[in-house]
Structures are given as C-alpha cells and as structure tokens.
Protein backbone atom coordinates (compact mmCIF):
# COMPACT_ATOMS: atom_id res chain seq x y z
CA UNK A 1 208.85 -3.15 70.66
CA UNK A 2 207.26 -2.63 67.35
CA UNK A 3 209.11 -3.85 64.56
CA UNK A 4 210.52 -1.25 61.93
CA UNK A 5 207.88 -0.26 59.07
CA UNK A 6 209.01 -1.66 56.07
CA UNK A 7 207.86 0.38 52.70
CA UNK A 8 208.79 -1.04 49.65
CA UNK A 9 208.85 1.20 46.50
CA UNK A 10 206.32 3.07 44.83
CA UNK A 11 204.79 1.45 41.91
CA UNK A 12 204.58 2.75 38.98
CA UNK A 13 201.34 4.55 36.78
CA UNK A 14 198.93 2.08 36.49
CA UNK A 15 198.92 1.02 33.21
CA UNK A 16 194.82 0.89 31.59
CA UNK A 17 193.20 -1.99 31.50
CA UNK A 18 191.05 -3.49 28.79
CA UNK A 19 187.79 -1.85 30.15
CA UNK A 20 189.68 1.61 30.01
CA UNK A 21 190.45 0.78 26.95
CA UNK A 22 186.90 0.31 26.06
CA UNK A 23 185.59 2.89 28.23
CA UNK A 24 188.06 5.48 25.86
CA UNK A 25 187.70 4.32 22.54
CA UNK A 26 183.43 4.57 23.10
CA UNK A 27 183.67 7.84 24.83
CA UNK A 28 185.54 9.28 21.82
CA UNK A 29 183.03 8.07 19.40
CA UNK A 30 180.40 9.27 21.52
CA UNK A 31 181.84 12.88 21.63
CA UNK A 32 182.67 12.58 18.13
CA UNK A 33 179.21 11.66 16.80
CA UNK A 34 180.80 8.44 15.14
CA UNK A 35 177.99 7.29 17.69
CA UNK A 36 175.39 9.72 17.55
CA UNK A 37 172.19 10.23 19.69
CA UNK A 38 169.90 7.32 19.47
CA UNK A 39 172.59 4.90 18.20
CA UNK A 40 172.65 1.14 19.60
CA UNK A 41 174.57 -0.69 20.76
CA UNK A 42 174.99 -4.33 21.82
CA UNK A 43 177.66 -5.81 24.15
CA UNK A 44 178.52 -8.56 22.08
CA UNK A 45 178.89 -7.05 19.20
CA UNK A 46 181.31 -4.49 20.50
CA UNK A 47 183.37 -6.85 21.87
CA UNK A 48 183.47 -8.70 18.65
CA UNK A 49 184.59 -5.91 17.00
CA UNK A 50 187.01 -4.54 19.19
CA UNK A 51 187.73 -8.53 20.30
CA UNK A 52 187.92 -8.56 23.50
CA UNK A 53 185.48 -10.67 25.97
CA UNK A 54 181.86 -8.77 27.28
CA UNK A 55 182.85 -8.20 30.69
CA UNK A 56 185.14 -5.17 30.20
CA UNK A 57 182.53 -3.91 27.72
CA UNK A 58 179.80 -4.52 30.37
CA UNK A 59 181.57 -2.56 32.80
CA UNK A 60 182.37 0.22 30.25
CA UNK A 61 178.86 0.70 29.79
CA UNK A 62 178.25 1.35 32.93
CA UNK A 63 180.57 4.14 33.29
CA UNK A 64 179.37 5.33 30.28
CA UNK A 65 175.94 5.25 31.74
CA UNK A 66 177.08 6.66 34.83
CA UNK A 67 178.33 9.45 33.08
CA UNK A 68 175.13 10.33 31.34
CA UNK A 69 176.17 9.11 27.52
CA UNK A 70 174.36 5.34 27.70
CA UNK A 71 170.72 4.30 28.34
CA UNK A 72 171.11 1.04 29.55
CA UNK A 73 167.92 -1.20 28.94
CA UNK A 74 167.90 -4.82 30.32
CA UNK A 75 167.71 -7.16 27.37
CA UNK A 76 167.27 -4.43 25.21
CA UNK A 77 170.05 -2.71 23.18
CA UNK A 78 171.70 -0.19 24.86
CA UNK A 79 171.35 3.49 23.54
CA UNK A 80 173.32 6.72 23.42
CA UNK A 81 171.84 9.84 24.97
CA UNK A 82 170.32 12.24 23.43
CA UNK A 83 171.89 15.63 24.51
CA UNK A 84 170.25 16.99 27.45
CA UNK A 85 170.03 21.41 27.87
CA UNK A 86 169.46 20.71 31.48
CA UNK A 87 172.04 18.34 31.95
CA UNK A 88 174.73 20.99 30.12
CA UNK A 89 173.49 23.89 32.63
CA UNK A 90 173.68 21.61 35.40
CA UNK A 91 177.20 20.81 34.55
CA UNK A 92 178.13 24.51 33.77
CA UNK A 93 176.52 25.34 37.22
CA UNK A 94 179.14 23.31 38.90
CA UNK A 95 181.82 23.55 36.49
CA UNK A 96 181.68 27.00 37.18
CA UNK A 97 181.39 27.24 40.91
CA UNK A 98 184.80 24.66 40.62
CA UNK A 99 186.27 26.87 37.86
CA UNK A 100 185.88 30.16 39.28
CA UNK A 101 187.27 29.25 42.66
CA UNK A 102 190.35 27.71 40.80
CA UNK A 103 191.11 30.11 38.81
CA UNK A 104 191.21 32.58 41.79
CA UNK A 105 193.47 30.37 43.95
CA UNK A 106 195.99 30.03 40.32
CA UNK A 107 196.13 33.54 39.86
CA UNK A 108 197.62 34.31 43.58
CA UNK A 109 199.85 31.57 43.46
CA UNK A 110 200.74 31.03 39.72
CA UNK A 111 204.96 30.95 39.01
CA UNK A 112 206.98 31.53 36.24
CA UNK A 113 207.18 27.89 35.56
CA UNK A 114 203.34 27.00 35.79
CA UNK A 115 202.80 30.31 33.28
CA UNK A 116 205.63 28.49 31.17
CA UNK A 117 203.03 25.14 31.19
CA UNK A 118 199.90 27.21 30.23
CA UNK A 119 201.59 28.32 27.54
CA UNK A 120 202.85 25.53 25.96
CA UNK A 121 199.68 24.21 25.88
CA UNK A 122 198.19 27.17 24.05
CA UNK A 123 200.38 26.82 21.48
CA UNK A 124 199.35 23.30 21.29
CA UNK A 125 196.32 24.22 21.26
CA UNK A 126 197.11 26.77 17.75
CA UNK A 127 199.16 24.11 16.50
CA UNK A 128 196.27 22.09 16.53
CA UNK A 129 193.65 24.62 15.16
CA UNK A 130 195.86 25.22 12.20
CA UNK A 131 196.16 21.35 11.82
CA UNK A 132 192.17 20.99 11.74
CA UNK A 133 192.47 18.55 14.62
CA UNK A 134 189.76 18.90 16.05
CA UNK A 135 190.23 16.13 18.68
CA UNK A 136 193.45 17.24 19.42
CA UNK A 137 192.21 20.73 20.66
CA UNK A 138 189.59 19.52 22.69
CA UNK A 139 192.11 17.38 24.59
CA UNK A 140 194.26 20.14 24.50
CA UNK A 141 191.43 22.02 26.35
CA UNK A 142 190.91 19.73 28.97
CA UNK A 143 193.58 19.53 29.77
CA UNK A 144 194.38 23.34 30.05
CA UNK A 145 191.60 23.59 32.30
CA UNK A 146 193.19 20.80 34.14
CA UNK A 147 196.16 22.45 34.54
CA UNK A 148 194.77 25.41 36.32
CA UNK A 149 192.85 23.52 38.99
CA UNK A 150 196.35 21.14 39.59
CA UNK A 151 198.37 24.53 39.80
CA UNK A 152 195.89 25.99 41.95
CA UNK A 153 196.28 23.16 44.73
CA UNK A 154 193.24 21.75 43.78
CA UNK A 155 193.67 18.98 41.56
CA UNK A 156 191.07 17.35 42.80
CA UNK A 157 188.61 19.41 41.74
CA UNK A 158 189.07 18.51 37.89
CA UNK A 159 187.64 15.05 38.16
CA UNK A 160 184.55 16.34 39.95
CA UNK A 161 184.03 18.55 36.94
CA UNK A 162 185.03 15.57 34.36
CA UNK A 163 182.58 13.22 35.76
CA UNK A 164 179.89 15.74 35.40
CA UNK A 165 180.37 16.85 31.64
CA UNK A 166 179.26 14.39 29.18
CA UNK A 167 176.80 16.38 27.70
CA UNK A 168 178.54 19.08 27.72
CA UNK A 169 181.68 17.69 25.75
CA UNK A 170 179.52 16.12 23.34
CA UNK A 171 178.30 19.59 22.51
CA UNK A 172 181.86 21.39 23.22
CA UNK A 173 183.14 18.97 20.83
CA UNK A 174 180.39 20.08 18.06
CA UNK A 175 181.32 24.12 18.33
CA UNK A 176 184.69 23.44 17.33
CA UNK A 177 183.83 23.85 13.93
CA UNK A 178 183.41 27.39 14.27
CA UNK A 179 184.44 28.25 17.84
CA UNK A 180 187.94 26.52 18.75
CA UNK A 181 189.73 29.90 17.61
CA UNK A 182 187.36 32.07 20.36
CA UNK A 183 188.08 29.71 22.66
CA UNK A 184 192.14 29.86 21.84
CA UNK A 185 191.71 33.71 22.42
CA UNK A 186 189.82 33.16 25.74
CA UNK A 187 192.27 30.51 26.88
CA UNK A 188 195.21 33.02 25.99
CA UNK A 189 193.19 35.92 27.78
CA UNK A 190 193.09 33.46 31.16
CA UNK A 191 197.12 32.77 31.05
CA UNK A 192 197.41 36.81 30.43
CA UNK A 193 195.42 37.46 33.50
CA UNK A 194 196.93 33.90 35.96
CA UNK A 195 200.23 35.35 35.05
CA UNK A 196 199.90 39.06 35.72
CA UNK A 197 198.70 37.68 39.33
CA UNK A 198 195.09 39.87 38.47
CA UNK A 199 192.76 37.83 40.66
CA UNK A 200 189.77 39.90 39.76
CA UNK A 201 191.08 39.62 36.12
CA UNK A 202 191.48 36.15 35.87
CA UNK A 203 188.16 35.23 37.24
CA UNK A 204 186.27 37.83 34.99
CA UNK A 205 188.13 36.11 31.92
CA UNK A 206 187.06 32.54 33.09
CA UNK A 207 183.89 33.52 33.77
CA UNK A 208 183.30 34.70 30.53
CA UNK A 209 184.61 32.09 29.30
CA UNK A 210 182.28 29.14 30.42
CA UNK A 211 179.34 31.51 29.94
CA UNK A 212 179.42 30.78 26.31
CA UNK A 213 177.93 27.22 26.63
CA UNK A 214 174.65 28.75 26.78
CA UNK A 215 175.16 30.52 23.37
CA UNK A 216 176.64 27.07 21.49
CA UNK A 217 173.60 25.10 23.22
CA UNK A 218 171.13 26.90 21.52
CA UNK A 219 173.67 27.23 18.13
CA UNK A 220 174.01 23.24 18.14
CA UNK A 221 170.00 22.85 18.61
CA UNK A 222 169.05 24.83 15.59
CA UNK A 223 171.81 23.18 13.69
CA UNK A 224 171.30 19.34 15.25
CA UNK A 225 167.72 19.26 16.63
CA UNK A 226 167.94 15.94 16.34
CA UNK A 227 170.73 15.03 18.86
CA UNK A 228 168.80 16.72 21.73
CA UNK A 229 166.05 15.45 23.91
CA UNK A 230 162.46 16.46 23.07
CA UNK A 231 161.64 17.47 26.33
CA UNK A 232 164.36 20.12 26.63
CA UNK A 233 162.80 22.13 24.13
C-alpha cells in the first residue's frame, strides 16, 4: 500500500534576491532616463557602486537585455537601447490583443469588491498626480492594468504583456509630464464601464485607451529625437 502523502506547509513569498535587486534598481533608471539611450555601462563598476559581486549584475543584464533595454557587447561596454517605434507597436499589438480580451472577461465578471480595488487604486493614482510623483503613478498604472487581467481570471496574461514593454514604459514613463491626468480620466472611464458590467463599454474605453501610444511616440520623438533609433525614422 502506498504510504500517506505527506505535504508540509506552504512557504512563504519568495523574498528578492540580490540580482532582483539589481535587475529593479537598473530598470528604474532605465525608465527614468537616469540612464538614458546610449549610456554605458560596465559590470564591475555597477557592482562597485551598488557593492555587491558581478554575478548578480551579469545576470541582471541579461534580463535587461532580454527585455529589450541592454545591448550587450562581449568585451565591450554594455549599452542602453535606444527607443525603438517598432518595438512600441509591436508591444501595443499584443498588449492590446491581451488587454482587450481582459477587459471583456472583467467586465462580465467584475464584483463589488474588485470595483472597490480599482478604485482605490485610482485614487492612488490622483494622490500621486497631485504629489508630482511621477514614479509612483506609473506603478500605480501597472498595476491597475494588472488588476484587471488578475480579476478577469487571467492573471497570467499580465506578465506576457510586462515582458514585452520595455520600450514602451520607457516612453510611457516620458508622457507623464503632460499626460498622467488623461490617463487618470481614462483609467476612471474603464472602472465606470468594468463596474456597470458594459462589456461593449469597457472594451471601447480600453481600447481607446492604449491607442494613444501612437500619439506620445511621435510627441516624445519631436521632443527627444535623440533617445530613438535612427532607423525608425
């Protein structure tokens, strides 16, 4: 006779390790043009300064690289991206096709509790505005977005879309300047329509919503040519 299965507890949230660490504190500077286009950067010199030992800082390049923000060059420094137009419709393309079907799915199935959620983080998401942080709101939008797609069922789907958006963060994180309060309105305009249970609604809104990439892609190039590739224009 088989012996009884013995399941010990579940462990707790992994905690980061030093390579997330890394991998976070790079990807912010990235986004926030602390490291802009073209910057270099040298593994032992990061982990100098952040002191911790080049393997973690190895492997955070390559997720960074992965991810579309690092040019790795074999005994060359490493390099950030330049911003790429195709690689910001690409990610729209499926961003959208993710987004759409989400939002659909959230809006048939959306409680008074998940509604409650959304809307907490919308006011975070003022709060933040009116605070002029600017990295606070686009974490705050993440992880609205995030929200949607867990309360949808499909939770899954939001780290597809994260691992294809670098270069579309990096120039997300640029309109905030002059279009976080838009994207507040749309965000509210979303909840109005997830709530109501308006499928058709709810999808327009989101739709509409993501569309605008194409506008601030071509507002950011005029304003930074300079952080974009040459061949993309």
């Amino acid at each position: 006779m088989v012996g009884k299965l013995k399941i010990g507890a579940l462990e707790q949230a992994r905690q980061p390790t030093v390579t997330d660490l890394v991998y976070d504190h790079l990807y912010r500077q990235v986004i926030e043009n602390e490291l802009p286009p073209g910057s270099k950067l040298s593994e032992v010199e990061v982990a100098r300064v952040l002191g911790v030992s080049r393997q973690p800082v190895r492997d955070a390049f390559y997720r960074l690289s992965q991810q579309g923000f690092l040019l790795i060059r074999p005994q060359r420094a490493t390099l950030v991206t330049h911003i790429s137009k195709r690689a910001v419709m690409q990610a729209h393309f499926i961003r959208s096709a993710l987004e759409l079907a989400t939002v659909e799915a959230a809006a048939r199935c959306c409680t008074r509790e998940d509604a409650d959620i959304l809307r907490v983080n919308i006011a975070e998401q003022d709060a933040a505005i009116r605070a002029g942080d600017k990295t606070g709101f686009h974490v705050l939008d993440d992880e609205f977005h995030k929200q949607i797609c867990e309360l949808s069922g499909h939770g899954d789907a939001w780290a597809l879309i994260r691992d294809h958006k670098a270069h579309m963060d990096r120039v997300r994180y640029l309109s905030l300047s002059f279009g976080a309060t838009s994207a507040l309105n749309e965000h509210a305009g979303i909840l109005h329509a997830i709530e109501a249970h308006d499928v058709e609604a709810a999808v327009s809104a989101m739709r509409e919503h993501l569309s605008q990439i194409a506008k601030i892609v071509e507002r950011i190039n005029v304003s930074h040519p300079a952080f974009f590739e040459m061949e993309d224009e």
